[in-house]
C-alpha atoms as a PDB file:
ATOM      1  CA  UNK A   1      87.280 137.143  93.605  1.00  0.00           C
ATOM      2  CA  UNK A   2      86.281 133.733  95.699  1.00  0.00           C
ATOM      3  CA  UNK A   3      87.092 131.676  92.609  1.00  0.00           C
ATOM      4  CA  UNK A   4      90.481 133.580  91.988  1.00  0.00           C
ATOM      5  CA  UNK A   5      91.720 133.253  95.714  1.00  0.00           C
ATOM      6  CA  UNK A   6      90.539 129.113  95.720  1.00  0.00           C
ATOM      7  CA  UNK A   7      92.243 128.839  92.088  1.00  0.00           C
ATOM      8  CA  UNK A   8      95.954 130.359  93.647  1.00  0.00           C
ATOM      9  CA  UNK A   9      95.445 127.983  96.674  1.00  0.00           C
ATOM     10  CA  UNK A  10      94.700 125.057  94.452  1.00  0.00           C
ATOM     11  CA  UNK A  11      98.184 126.307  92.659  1.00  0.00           C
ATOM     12  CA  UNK A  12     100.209 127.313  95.689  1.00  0.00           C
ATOM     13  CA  UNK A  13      98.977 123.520  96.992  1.00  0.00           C
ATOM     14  CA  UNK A  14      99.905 122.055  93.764  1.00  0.00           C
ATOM     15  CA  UNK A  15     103.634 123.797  93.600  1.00  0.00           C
ATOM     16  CA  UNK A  16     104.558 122.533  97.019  1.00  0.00           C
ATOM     17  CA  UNK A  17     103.442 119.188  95.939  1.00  0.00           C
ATOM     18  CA  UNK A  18     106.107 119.105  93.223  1.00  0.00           C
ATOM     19  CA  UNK A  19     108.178 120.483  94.807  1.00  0.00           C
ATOM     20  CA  UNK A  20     108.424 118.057  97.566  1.00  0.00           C
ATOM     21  CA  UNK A  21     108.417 115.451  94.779  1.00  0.00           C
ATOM     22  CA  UNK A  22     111.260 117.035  93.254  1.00  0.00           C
ATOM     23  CA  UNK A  23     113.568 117.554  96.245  1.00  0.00           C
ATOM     24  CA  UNK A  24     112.566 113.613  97.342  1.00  0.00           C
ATOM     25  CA  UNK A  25     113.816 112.625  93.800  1.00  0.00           C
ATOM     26  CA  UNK A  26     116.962 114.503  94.219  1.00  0.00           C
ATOM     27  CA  UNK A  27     117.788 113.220  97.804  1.00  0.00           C
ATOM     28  CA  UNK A  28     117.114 109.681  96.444  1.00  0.00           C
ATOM     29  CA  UNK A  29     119.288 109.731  93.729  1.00  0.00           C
ATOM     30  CA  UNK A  30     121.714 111.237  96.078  1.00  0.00           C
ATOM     31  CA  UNK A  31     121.221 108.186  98.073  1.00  0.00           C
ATOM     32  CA  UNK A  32     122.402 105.496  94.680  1.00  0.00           C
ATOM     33  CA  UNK A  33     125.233 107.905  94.018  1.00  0.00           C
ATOM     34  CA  UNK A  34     126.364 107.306  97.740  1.00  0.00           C
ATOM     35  CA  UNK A  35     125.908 103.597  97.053  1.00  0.00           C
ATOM     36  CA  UNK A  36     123.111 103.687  99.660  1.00  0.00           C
ATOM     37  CA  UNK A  37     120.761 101.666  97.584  1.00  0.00           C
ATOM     38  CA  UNK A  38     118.322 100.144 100.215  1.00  0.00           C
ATOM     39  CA  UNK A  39     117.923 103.957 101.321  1.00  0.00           C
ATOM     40  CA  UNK A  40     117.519 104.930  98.000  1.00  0.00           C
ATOM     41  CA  UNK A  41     114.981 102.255  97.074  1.00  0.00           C
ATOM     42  CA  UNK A  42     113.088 103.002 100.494  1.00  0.00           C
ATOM     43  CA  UNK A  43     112.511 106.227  99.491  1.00  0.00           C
ATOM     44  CA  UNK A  44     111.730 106.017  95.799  1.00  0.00           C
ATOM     45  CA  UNK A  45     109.356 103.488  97.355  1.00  0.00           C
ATOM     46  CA  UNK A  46     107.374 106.295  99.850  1.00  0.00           C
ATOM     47  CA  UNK A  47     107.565 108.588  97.207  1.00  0.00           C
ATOM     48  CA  UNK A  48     105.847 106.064  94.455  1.00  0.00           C
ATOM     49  CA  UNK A  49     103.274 105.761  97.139  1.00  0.00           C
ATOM     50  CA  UNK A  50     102.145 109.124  96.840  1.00  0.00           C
ATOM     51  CA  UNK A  51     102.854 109.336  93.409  1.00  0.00           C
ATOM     52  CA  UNK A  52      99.832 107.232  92.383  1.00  0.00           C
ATOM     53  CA  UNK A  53      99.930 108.126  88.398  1.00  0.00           C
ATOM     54  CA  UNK A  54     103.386 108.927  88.216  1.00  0.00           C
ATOM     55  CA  UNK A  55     105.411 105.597  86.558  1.00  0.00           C
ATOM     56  CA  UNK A  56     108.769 107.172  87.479  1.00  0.00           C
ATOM     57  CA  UNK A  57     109.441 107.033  91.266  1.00  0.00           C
ATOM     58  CA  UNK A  58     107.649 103.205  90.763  1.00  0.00           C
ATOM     59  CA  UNK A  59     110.304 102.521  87.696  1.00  0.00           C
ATOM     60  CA  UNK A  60     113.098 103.388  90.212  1.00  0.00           C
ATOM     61  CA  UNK A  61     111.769 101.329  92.813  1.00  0.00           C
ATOM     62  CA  UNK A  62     111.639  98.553  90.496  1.00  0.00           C
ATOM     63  CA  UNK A  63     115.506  99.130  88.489  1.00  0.00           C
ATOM     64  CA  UNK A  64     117.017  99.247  91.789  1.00  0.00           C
ATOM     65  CA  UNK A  65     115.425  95.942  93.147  1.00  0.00           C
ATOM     66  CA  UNK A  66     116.673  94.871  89.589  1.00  0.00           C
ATOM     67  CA  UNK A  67     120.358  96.218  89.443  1.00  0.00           C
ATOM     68  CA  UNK A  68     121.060  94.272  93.269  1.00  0.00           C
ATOM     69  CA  UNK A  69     119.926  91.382  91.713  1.00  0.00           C
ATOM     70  CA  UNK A  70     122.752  90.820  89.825  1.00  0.00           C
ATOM     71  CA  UNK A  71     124.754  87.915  91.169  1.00  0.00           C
ATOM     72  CA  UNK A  72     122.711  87.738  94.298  1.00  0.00           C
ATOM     73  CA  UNK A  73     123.465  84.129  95.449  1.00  0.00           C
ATOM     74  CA  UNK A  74     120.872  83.384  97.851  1.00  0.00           C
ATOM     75  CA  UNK A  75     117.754  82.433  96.766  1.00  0.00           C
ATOM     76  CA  UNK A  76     115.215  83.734  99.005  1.00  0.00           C
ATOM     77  CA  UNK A  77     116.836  87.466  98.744  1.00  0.00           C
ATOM     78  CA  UNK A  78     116.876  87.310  95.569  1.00  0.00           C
ATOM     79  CA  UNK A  79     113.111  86.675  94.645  1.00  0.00           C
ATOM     80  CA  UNK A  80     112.085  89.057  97.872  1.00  0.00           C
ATOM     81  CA  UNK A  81     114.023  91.497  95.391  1.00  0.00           C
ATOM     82  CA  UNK A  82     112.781  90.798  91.721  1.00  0.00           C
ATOM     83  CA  UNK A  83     109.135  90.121  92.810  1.00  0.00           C
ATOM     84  CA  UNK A  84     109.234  93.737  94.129  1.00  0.00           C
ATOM     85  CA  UNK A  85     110.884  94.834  91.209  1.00  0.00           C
ATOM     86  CA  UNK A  86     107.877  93.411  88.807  1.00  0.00           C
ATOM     87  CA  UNK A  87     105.112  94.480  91.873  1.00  0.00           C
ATOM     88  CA  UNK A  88     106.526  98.190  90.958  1.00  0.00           C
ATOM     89  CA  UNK A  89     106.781  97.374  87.187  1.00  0.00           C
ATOM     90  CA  UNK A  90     103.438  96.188  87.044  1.00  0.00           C
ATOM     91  CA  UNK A  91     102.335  99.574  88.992  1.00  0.00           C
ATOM     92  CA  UNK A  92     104.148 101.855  86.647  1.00  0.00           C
ATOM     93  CA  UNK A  93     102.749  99.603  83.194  1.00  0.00           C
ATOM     94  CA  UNK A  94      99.299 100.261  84.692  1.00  0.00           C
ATOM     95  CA  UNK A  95     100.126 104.105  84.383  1.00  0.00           C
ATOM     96  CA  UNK A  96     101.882 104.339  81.394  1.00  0.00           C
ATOM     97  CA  UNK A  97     101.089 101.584  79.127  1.00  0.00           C
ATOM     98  CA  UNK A  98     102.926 100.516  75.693  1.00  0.00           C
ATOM     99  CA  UNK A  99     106.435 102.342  77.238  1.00  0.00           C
ATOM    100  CA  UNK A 100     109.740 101.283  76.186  1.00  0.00           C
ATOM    101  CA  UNK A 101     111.971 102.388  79.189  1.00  0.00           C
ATOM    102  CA  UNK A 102     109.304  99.662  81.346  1.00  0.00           C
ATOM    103  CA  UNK A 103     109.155  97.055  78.560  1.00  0.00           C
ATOM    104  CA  UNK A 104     113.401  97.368  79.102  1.00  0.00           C
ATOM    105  CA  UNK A 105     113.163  96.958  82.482  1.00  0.00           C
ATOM    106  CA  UNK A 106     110.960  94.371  82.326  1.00  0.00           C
ATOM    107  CA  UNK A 107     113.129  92.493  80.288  1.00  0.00           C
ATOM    108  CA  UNK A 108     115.840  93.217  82.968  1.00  0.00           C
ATOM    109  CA  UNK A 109     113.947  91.258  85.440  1.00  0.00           C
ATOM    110  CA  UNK A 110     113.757  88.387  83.501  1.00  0.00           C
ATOM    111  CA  UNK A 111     117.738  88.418  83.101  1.00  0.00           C
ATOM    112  CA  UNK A 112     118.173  88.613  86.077  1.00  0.00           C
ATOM    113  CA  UNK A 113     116.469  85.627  87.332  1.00  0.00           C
ATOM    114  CA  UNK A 114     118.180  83.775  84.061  1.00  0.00           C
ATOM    115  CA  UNK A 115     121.485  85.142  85.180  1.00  0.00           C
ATOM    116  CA  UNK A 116     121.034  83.065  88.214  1.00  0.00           C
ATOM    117  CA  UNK A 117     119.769  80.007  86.847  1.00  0.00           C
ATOM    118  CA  UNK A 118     119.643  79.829  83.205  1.00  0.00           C
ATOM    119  CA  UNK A 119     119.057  76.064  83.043  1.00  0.00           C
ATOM    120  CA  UNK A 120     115.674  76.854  85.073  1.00  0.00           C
ATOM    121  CA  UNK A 121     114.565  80.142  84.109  1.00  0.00           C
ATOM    122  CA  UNK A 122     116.245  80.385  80.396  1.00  0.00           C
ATOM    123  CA  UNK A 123     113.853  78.503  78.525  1.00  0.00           C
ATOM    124  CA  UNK A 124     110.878  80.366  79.768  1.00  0.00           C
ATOM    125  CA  UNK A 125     112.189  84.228  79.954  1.00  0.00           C
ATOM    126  CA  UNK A 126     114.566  84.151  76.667  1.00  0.00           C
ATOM    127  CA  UNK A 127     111.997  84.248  74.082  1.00  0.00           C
ATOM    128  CA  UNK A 128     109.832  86.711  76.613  1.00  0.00           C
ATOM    129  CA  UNK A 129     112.894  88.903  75.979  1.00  0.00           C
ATOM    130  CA  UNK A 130     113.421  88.296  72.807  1.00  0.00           C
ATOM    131  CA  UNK A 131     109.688  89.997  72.532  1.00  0.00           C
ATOM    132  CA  UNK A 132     109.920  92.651  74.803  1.00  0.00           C
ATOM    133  CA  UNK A 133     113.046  94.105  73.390  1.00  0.00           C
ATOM    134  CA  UNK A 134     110.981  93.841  69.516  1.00  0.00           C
ATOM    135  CA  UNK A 135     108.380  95.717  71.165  1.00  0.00           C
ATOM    136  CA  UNK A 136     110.117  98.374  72.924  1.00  0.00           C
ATOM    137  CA  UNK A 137     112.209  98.779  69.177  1.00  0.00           C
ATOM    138  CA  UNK A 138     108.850  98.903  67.481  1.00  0.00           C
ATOM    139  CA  UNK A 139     107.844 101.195  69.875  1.00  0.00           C
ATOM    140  CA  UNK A 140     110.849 103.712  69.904  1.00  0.00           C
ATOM    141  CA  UNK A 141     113.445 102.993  67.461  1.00  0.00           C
ATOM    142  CA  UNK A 142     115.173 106.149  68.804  1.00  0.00           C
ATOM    143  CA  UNK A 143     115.430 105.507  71.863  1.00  0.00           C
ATOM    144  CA  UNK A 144     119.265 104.953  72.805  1.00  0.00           C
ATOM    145  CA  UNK A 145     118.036 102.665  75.618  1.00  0.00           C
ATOM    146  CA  UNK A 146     115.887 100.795  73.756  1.00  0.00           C
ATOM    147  CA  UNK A 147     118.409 100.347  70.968  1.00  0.00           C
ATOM    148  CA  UNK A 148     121.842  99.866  73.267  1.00  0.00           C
ATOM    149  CA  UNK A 149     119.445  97.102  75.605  1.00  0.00           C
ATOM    150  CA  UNK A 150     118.075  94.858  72.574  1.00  0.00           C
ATOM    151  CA  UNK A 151     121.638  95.033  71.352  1.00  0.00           C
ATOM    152  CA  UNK A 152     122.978  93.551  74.089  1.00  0.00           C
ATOM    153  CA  UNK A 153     120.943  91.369  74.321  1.00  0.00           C
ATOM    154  CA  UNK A 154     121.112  90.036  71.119  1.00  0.00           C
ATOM    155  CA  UNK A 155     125.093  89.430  71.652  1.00  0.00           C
ATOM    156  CA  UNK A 156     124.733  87.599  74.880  1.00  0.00           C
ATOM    157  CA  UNK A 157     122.110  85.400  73.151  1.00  0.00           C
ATOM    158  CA  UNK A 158     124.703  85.134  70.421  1.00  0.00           C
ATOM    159  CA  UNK A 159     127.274  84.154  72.541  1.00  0.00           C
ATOM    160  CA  UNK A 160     125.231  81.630  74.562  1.00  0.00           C
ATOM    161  CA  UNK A 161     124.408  79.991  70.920  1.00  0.00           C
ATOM    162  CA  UNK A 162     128.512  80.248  69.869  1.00  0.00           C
ATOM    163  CA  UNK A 163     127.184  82.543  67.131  1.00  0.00           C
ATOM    164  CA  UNK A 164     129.024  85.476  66.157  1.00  0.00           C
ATOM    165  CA  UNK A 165     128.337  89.072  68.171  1.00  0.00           C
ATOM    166  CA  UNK A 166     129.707  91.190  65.489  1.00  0.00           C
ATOM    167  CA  UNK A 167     126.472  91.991  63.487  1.00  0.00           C
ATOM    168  CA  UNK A 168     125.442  93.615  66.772  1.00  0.00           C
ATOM    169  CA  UNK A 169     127.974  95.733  67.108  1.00  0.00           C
ATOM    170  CA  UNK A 170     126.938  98.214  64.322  1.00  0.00           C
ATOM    171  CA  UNK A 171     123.487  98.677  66.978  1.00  0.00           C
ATOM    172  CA  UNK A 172     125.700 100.236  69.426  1.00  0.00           C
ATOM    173  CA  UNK A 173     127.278 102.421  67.449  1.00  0.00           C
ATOM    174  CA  UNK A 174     123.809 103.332  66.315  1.00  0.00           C
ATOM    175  CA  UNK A 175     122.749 103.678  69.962  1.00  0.00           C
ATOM    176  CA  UNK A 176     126.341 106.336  70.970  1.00  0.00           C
ATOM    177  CA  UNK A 177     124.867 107.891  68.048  1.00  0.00           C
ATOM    178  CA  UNK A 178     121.420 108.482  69.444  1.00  0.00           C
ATOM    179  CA  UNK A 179     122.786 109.159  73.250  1.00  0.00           C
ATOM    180  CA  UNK A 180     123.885 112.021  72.018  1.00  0.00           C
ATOM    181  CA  UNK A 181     120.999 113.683  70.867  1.00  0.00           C
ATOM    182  CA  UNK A 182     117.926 112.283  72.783  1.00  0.00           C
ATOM    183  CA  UNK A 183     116.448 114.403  74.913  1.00  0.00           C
ATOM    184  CA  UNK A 184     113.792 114.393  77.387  1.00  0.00           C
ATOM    185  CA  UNK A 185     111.381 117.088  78.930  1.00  0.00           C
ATOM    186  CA  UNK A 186     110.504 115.201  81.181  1.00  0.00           C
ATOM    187  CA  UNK A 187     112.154 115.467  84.679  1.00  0.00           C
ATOM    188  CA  UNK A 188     113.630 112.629  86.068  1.00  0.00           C
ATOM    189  CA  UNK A 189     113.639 110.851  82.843  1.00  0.00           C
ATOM    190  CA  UNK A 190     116.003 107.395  82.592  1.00  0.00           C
ATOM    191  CA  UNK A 191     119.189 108.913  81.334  1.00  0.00           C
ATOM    192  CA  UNK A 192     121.237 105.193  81.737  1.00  0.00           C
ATOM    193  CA  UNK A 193     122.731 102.998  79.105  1.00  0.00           C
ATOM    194  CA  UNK A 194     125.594 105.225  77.318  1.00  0.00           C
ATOM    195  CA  UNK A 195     128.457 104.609  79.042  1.00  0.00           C
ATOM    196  CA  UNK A 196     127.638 101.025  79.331  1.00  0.00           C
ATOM    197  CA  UNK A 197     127.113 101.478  75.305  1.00  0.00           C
ATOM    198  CA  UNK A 198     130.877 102.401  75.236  1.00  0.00           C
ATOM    199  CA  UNK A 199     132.272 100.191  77.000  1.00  0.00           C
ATOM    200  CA  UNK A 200     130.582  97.358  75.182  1.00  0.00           C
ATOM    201  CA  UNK A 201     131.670  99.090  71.803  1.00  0.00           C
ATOM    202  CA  UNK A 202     135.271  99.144  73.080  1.00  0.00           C
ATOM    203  CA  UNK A 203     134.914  94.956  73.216  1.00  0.00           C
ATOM    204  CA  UNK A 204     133.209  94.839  69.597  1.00  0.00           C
ATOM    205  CA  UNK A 205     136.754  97.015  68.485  1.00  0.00           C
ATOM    206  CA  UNK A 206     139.021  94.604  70.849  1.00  0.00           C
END
C-alpha cells in the first residue's frame, strides 16, 4: 500500500511537471507569433533551465538568438546574440548527440555570422557548412528540414561561385514532397522550413 501511494505521488509530481512544461512551451510560442521575440527567448531560456535533458526548449533558445541575427548591423549585439545561440546549441548537442534539426541550426549560426561579414567569416564557416549539412543528410535523408536547409544552401553557395542553382532545385521539390508526410511524436518538434521550401521553389520556376 506505502509503495502504491509513493508511486501515484511520484506520478501526480511528474504530470504537473509536464504539464507546466507544456503550457510554458505554448505561452512561448505565443510570445514569437506576437513578434515578442526577446519575451519569447526569455522564457524558452527559464524553461531550458529546468529542462536539463530536454534539447528542445535549449534549441529554441538558440534558433531565436539565430533568426534576430539576420541583418543585425551592430557588432557587439550581434555576437551577444549568436554566442548565446551556440552556448544553447552546445547544451542541447550535449543531450542529444548526432541530431540533424541541431547540426541545421548549427549551420545557421555560422550563416549568420557570414551573412554579416563574408570576407571575414566565409572562409572559415563555408566548408564547416558544407559538412554539417552532409552530416545532418547522412543522418536523416528524410528529414524535410534537413533536405530543404542543405538545398539552400547549396544554391546560395552556387550563386556566390556564379554557378548555376538549377540542379538544386529538384532538392526542394524533394523536400515539399517530404513536408508533407513527416511526422513527429514528439511534442514540440521543429515543424519550420516548408513554406520557406515554396517560396524558394516558386524562384527555381520564375
Amino acid at each position: 500500500m506505502k509503495k502504491t501511494l509513493i508511486m501515484a505521488l511520484l506520478f501526480v509530481g511528474w504530470a504537473q511537471a509536464q504539464d507546466q512544461y507544456t503550457k510554458g512551451m505554448e505561452k512561448a510560442f505565443d510570445l514569437w507569433k506576437d513578434k515578442k521575440i526577446t519575451e519569447a527567448s526569455n522564457l524558452f531560456e527559464r524553461i531550458a533551465m529546468a529542462e536539463q535533458d530536454n534539447w528542445l526548449p535549449h534549441y529554441y533558445v538558440a534558433q531565436l538568438n539565430t533568426i534576430v541575427s539576420f541583418g543585425e548591423k551592430d557588432k557587439v549585439k550581434l555576437t551577444q546574440q549568436l554566442e548565446k545561440a551556440k552556448e544553447f546549441l552546445d547544451l542541447a548537442k550535449s543531450m542529444s548527440p548526432d541530431n540533424p534539426e541541431l547540426l541545421v541550426q548549427e549551420a545557421m549560426i555560422n550563416t549568420a555570422w557570414i551573412a554579416f561579414d563574408g570576407a571575414t567569416y566565409g572562409m572559415t564557416l563555408a566548408g564547416k557548412n558544407t559538412q554539417l549539412y552532409q552530416k545532418a543528410l547522412e543522418l536523416a535523408p528524410e528529414n524535410p528540414r534537413v533536405v530543404y536547409s542543405k538545398a539552400n544552401w547549396d544554391m546560395g553557395s552556387a550563386r556566390y561561385f556564379g554557378k548555376d542553382t538549377a540542379p538544386y532545385c529538384k532538392d526542394v521539390e524533394k523536400a515539399l514532397e517530404l513536408f508533407a508526410t513527416f511526422k513527429s511524436e514528439v511534442p514540440f518538434y521543429p515543424k519550420w522550413g516548408e513554406n520557406e521550401a515554396k517560396r524558394v521553389l516558386e524562384q527555381c520556376k520564375s
